[in-house]
Protein backbone atom coordinates (compact mmCIF):
# COMPACT_ATOMS: atom_id res chain seq x y z
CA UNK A 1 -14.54 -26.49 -119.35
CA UNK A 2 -12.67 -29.57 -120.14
CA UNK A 3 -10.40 -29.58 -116.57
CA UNK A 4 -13.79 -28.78 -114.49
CA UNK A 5 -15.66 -32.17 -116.39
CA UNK A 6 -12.75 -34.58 -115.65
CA UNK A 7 -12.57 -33.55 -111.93
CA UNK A 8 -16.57 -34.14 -111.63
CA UNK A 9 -15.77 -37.43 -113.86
CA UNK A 10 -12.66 -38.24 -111.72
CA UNK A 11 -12.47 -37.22 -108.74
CA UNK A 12 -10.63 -37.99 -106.90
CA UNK A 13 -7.65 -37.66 -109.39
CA UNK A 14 -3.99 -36.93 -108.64
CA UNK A 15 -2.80 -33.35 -109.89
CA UNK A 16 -0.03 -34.91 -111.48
CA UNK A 17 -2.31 -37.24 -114.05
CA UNK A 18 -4.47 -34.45 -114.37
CA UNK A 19 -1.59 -32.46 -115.44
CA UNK A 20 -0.95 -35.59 -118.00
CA UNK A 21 -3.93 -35.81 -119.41
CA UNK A 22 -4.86 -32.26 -120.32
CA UNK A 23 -1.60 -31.11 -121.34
CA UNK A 24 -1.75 -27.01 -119.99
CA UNK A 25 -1.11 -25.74 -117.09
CA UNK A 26 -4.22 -26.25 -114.66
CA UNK A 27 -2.67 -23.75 -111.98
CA UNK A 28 -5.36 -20.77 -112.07
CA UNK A 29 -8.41 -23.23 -112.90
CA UNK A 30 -7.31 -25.77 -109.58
CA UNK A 31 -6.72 -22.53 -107.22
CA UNK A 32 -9.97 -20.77 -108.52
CA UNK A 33 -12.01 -23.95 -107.77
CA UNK A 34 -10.20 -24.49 -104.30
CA UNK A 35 -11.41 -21.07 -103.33
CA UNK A 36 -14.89 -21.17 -104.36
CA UNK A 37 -14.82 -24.53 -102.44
CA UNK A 38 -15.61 -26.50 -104.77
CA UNK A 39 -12.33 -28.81 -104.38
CA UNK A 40 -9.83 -29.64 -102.10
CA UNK A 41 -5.98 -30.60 -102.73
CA UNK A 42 -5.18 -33.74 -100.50
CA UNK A 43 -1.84 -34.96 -100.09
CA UNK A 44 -1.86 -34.25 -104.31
CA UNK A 45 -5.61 -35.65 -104.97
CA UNK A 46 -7.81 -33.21 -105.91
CA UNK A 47 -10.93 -34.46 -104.35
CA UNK A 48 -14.76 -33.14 -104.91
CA UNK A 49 -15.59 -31.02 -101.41
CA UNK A 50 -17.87 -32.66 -98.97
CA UNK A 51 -18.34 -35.48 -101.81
CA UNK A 52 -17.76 -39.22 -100.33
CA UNK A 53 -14.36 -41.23 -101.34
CA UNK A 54 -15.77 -44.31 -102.98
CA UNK A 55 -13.16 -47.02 -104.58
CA UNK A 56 -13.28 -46.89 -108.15
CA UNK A 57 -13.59 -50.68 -110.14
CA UNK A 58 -12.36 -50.89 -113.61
CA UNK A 59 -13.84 -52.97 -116.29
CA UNK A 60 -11.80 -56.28 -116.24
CA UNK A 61 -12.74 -56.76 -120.14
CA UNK A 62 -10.69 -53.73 -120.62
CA UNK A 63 -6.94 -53.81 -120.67
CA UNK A 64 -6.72 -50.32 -118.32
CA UNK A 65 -5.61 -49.84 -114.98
CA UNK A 66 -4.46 -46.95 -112.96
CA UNK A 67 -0.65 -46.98 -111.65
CA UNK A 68 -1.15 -47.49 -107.71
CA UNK A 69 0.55 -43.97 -107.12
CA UNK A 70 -2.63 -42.86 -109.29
CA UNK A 71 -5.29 -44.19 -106.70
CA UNK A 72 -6.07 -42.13 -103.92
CA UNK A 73 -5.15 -44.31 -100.54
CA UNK A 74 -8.99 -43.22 -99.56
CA UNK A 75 -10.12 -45.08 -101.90
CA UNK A 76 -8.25 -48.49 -100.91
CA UNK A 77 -9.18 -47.66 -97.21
CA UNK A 78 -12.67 -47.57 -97.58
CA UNK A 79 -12.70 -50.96 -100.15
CA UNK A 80 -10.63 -52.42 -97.17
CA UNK A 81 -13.15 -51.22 -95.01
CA UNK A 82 -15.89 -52.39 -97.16
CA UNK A 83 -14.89 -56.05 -97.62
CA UNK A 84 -13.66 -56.51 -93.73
CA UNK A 85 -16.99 -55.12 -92.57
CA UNK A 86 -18.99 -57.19 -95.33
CA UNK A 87 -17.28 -60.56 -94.76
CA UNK A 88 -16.49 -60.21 -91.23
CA UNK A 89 -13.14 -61.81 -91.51
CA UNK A 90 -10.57 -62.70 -94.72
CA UNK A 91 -6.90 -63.20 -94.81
CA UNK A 92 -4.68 -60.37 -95.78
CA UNK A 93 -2.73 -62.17 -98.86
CA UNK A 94 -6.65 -62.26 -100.68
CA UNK A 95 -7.78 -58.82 -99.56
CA UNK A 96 -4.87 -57.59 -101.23
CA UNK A 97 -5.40 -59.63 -104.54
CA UNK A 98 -8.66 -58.91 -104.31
CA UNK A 99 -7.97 -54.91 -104.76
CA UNK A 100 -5.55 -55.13 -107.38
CA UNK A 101 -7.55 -57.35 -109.92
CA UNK A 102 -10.30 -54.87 -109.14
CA UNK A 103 -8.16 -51.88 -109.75
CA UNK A 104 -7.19 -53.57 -112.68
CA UNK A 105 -3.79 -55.90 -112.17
CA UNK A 106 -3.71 -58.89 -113.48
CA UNK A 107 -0.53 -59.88 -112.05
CA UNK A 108 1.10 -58.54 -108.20
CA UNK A 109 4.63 -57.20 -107.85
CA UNK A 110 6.43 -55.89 -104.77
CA UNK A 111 5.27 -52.18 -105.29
CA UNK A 112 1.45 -52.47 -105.39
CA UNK A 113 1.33 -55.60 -103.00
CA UNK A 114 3.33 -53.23 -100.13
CA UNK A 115 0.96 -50.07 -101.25
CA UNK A 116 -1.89 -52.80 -100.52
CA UNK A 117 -0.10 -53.75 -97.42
CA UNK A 118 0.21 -50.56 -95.96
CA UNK A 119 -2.91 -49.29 -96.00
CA UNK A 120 -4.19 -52.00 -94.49
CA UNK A 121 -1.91 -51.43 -91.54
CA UNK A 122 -2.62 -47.80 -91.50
CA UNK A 123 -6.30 -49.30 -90.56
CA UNK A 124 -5.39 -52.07 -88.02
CA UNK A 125 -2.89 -48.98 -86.45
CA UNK A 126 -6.31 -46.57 -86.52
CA UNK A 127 -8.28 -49.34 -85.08
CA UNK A 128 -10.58 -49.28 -88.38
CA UNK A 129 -10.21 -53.09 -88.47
CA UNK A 130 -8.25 -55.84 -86.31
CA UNK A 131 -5.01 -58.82 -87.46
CA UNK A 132 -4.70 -61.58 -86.02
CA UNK A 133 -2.19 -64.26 -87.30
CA UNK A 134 -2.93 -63.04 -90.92
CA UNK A 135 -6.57 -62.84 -90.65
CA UNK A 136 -8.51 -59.23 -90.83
CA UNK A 137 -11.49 -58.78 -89.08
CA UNK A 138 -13.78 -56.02 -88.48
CA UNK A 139 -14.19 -56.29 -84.67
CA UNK A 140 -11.32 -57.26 -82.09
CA UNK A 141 -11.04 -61.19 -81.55
């Protein structure tokens, strides 16, 4: 059914734009496939179970994006983790530009720059990656 393809489409995908884009009530459908373990309901994401969090591009030559509050903070912490790791080192005002025109923004405001922000200090507070003077890096300097 038509709730079932858009989580295996979507995933992971916040209950509430779920809720948005199917229009009934996906109550009975999200508890069945949470007990048949199938899913699991994260801090309002319902995510694929055992199924890697990957971040999710959009096409630039499209005029879509997701609202921040729409993108599972998952998926930002592992395309944090992705670039540190890959580049080694890169400031923290390009990381963060770097993950909003992917996700789709073509211009930053206060909101998404401090979602940005903040998991990227959830990270450097888990010892994922390292700051120093503005500067990420994926070992300690």
């Amino acid at each position: 059914d038509i709730v079932k393809e858009l989580i295996n489409k979507c995933s992971p995908i916040s209950l509430k734009e779920l809720n948005n884009i199917v229009k009934f009530n996906t109550k009975d459908i999200i508890k069945k496939e949470i007990k048949d373990a199938k899913i699991v309901l994260v801090d309002g994401f319902i995510c694929k179970n055992n199924y890697p969090i990957v971040f999710k591009r959009v096409n630039r030559l499209e005029s879509f994006y997701r609202p921040i509050k729409n993108v599972y903070k998952k998926e930002i912490y592992h395309a944090i983790y992705k670039l540190v790791n890959h580049l080694n080192s890169i400031e923290v005002e390009k990381i963060i530009k770097m993950i909003l025109l992917s996700l789709g923004y073509k211009k930053m405001n206060n909101d998404n720059y401090n979602y940005i922000l903040n998991c990227i200090e959830f990270l450097i507070k888990e010892k994922v990656i390292f700051e120093s003077e503005g500067v990420l890096y994926k070992d300690v300097v």
